[in-house]
C-alpha atoms as a PDB file:
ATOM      1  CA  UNK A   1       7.971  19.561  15.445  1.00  0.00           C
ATOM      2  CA  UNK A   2       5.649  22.549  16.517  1.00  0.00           C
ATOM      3  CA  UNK A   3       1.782  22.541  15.530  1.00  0.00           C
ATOM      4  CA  UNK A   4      -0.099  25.343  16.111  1.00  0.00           C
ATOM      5  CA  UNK A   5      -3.126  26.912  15.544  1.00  0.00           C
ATOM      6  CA  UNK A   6      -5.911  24.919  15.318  1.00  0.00           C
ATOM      7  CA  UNK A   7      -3.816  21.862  14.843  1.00  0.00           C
ATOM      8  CA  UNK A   8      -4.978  18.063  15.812  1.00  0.00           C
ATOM      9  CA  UNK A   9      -2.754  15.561  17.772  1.00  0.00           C
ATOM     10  CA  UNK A  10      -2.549  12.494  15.607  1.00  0.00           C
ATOM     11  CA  UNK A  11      -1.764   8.869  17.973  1.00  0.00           C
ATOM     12  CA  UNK A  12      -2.294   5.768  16.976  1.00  0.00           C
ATOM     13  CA  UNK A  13      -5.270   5.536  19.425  1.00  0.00           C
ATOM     14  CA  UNK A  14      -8.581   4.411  18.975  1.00  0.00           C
ATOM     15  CA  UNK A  15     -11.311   6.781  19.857  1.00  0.00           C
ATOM     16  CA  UNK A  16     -12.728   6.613  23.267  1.00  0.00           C
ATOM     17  CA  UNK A  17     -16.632   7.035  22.869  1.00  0.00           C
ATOM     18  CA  UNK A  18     -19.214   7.736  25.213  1.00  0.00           C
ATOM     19  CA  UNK A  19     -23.135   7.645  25.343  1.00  0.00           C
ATOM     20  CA  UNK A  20     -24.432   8.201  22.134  1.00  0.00           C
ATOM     21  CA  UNK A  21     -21.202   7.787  20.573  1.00  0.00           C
ATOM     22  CA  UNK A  22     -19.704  11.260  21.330  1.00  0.00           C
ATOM     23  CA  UNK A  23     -15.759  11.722  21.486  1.00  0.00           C
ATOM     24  CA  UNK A  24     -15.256  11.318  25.951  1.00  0.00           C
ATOM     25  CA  UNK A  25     -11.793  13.061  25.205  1.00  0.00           C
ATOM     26  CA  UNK A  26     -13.998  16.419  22.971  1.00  0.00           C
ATOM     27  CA  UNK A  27     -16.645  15.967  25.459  1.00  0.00           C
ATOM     28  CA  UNK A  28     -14.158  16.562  28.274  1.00  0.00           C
ATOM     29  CA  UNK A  29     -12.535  19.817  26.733  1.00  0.00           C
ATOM     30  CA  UNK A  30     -15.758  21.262  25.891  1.00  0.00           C
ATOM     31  CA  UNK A  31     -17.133  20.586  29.389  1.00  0.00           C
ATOM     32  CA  UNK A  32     -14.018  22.610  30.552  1.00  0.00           C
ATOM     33  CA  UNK A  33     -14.644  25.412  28.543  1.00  0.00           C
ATOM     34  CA  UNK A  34     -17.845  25.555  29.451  1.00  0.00           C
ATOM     35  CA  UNK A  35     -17.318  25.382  33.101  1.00  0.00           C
ATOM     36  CA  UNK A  36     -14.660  28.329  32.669  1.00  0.00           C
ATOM     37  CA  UNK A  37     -17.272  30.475  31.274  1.00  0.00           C
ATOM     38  CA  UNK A  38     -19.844  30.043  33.965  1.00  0.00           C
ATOM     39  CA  UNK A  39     -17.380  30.132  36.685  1.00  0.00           C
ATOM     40  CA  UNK A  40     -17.672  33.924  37.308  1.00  0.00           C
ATOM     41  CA  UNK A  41     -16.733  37.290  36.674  1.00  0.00           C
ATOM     42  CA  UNK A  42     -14.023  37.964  35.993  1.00  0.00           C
ATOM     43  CA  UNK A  43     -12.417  34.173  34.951  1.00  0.00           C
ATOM     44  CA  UNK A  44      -8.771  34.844  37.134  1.00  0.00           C
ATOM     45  CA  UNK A  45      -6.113  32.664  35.716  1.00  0.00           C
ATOM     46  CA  UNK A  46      -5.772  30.438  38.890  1.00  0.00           C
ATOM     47  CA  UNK A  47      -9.727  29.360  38.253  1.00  0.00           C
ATOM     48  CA  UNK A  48      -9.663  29.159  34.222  1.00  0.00           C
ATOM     49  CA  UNK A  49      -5.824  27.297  35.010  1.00  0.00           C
ATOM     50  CA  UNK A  50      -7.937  24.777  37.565  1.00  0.00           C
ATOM     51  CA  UNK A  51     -10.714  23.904  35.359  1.00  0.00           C
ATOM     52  CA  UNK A  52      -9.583  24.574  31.435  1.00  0.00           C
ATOM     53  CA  UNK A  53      -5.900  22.989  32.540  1.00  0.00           C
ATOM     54  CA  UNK A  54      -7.692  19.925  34.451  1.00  0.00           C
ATOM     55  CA  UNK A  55     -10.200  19.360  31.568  1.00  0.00           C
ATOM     56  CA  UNK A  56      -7.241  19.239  28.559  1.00  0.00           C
ATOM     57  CA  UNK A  57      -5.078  16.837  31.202  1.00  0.00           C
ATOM     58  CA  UNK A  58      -8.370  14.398  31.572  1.00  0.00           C
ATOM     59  CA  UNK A  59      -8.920  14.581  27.603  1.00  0.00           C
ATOM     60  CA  UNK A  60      -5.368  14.151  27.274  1.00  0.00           C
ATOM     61  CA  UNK A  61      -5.432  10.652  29.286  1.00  0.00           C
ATOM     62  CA  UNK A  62      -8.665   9.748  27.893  1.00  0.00           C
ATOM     63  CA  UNK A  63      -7.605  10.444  23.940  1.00  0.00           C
ATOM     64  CA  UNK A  64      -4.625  12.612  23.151  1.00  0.00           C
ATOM     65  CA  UNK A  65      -6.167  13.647  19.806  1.00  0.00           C
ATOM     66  CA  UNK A  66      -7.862  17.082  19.503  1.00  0.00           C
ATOM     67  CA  UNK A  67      -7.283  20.517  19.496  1.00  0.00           C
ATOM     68  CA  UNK A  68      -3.968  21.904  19.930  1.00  0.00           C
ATOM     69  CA  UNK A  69      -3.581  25.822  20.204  1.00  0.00           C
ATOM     70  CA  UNK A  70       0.658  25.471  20.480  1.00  0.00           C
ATOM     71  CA  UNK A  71       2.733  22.109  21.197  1.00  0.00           C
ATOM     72  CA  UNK A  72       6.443  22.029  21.051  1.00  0.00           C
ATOM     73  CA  UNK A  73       6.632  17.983  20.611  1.00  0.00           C
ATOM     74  CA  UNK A  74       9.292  15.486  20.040  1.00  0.00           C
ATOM     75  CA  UNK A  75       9.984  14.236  16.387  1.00  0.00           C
ATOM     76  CA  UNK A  76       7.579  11.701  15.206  1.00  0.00           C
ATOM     77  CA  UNK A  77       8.909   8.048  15.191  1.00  0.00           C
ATOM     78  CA  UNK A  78      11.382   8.598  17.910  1.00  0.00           C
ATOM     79  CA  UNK A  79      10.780   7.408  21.562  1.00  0.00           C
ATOM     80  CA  UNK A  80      10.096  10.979  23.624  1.00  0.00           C
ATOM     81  CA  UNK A  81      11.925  11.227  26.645  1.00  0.00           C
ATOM     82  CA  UNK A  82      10.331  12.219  30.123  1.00  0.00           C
ATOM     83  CA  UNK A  83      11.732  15.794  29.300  1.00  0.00           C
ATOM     84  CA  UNK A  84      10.063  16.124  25.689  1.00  0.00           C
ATOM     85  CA  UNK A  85       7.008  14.414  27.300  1.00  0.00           C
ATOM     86  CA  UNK A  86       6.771  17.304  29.907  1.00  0.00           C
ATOM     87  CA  UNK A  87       7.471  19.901  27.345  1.00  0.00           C
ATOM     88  CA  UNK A  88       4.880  18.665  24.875  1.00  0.00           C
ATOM     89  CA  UNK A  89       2.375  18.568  27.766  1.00  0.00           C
ATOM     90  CA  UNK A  90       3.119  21.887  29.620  1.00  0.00           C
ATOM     91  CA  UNK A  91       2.642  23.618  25.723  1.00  0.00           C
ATOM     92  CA  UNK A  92      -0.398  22.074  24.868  1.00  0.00           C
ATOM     93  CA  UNK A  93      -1.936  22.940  28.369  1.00  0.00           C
ATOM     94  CA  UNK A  94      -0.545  25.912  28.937  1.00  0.00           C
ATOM     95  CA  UNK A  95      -1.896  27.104  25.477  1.00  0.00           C
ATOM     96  CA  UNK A  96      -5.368  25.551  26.212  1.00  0.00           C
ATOM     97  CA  UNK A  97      -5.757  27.499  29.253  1.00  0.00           C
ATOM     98  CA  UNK A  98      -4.654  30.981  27.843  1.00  0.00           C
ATOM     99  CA  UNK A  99      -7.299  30.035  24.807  1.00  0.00           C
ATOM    100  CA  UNK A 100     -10.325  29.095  27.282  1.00  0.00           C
ATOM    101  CA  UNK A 101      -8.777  32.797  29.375  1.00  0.00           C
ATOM    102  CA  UNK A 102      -9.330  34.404  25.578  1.00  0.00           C
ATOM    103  CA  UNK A 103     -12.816  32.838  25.427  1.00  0.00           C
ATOM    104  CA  UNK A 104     -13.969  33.665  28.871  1.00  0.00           C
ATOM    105  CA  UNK A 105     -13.450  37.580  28.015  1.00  0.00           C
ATOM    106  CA  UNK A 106     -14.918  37.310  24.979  1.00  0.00           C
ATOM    107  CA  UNK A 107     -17.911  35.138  26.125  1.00  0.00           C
ATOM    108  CA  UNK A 108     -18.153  37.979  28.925  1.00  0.00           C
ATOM    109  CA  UNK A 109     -18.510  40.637  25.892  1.00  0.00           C
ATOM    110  CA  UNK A 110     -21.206  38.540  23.775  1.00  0.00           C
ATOM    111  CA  UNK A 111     -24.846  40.102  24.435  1.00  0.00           C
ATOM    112  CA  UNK A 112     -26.428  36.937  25.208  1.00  0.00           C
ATOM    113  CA  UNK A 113     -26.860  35.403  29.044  1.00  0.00           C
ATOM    114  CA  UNK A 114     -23.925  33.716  29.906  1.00  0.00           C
ATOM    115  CA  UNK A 115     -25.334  30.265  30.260  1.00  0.00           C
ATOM    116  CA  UNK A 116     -26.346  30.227  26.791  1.00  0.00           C
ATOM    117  CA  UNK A 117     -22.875  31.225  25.516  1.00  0.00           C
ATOM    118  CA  UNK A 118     -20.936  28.830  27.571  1.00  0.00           C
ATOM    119  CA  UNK A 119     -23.321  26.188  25.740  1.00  0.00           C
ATOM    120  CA  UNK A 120     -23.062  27.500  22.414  1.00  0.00           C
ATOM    121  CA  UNK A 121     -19.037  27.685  22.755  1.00  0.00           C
ATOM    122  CA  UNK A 122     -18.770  24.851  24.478  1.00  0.00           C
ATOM    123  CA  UNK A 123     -20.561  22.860  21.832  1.00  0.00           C
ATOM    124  CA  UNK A 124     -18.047  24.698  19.088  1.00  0.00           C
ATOM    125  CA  UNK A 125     -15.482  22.791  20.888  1.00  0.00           C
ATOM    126  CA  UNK A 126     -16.608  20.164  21.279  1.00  0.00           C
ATOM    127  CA  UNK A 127     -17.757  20.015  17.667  1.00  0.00           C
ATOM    128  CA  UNK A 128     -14.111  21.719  16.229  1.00  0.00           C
ATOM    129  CA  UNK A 129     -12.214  18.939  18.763  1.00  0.00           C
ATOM    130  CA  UNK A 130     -14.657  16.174  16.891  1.00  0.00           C
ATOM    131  CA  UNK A 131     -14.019  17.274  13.857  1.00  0.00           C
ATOM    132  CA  UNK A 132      -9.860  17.627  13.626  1.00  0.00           C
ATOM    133  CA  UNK A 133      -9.865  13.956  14.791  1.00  0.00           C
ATOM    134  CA  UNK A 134     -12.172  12.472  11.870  1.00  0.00           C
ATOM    135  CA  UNK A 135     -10.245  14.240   9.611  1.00  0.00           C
ATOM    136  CA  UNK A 136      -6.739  13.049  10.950  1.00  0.00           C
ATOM    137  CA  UNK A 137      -8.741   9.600  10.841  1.00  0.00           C
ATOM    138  CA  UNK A 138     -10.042   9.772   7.217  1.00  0.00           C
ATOM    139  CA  UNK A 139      -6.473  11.082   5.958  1.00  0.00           C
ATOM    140  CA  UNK A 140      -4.773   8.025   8.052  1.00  0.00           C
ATOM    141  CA  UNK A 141      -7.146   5.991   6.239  1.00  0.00           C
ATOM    142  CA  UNK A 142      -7.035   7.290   2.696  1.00  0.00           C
ATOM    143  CA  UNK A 143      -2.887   7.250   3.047  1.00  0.00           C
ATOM    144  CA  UNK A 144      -3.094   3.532   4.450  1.00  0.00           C
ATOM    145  CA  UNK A 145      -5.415   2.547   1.338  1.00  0.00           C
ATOM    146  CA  UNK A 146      -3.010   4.127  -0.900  1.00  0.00           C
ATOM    147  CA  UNK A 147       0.106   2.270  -0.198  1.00  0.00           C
END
């Protein structure tokens, strides 16, 4: 199966919370996103690949629901071999990083100072991350109810 676009990862994991009961896995990605954009002028692919690509592996571990830009994944039900498992991962990475490089430039273009736009997009992902996983949660729920 391929998702794209704004997609969500749906396991069969519970989420992992932190303080105040915020999403560690959103938290994570947003805190990567955020670090891209303050890293410097201009964000190089090695440094956005370091610190976007670290951030989505840590979420990854922590909760592998969220956003997903592109994932080529194995078929739901079956058991994924190492091969699918390194193909799902290198999409959804790879993807996340050329996103956060897409952000970076336009972050660089926004007329506000650049510590105030790596908060403000960092807290629109961490609030669109949030948000794809309560709604993969409420439509597990309502199908679970149903049956």
């Amino acid at each position: 199966a391929i998702a794209c676009a704004g997609g969500y990862r749906d396991a069969m994991t519970t989420s992992t919370t932190g303080p105040y009961g915020l999403r560690l896995s959103s938290l994570v990605r947003a805190a990567g996103t955020t670090a891209t954009i303050l890293a410097g002028k201009p964000s190089g692919l090695v440094r956005t690949s370091v610190l976007a690509g670290g951030a989505e592996l840590a979420a990854r571990e922590i909760d592998p629901r969220g956003i997903q830009v592109f994932s080529i994944t194995p078929d739901p039900g079956s058991t994924p071999s190492e091969r699918e498992q390194l193909i799902a991962t290198a999409t959804t990475t790879g993807s996340w990083v050329l996103a956060n490089l897409l952000v970076a430039k336009v972050a660089r273009l926004l007329p506000f100072p650049r510590l105030v736009t790596a908060v403000l997009l960092g807290a629109g992902v961490y609030a669109l991350d949030n948000s794809l996983v309560e709604g993969a949660d409420q439509r597990r729920n309502r199908q679970h109810w149903q049956h």
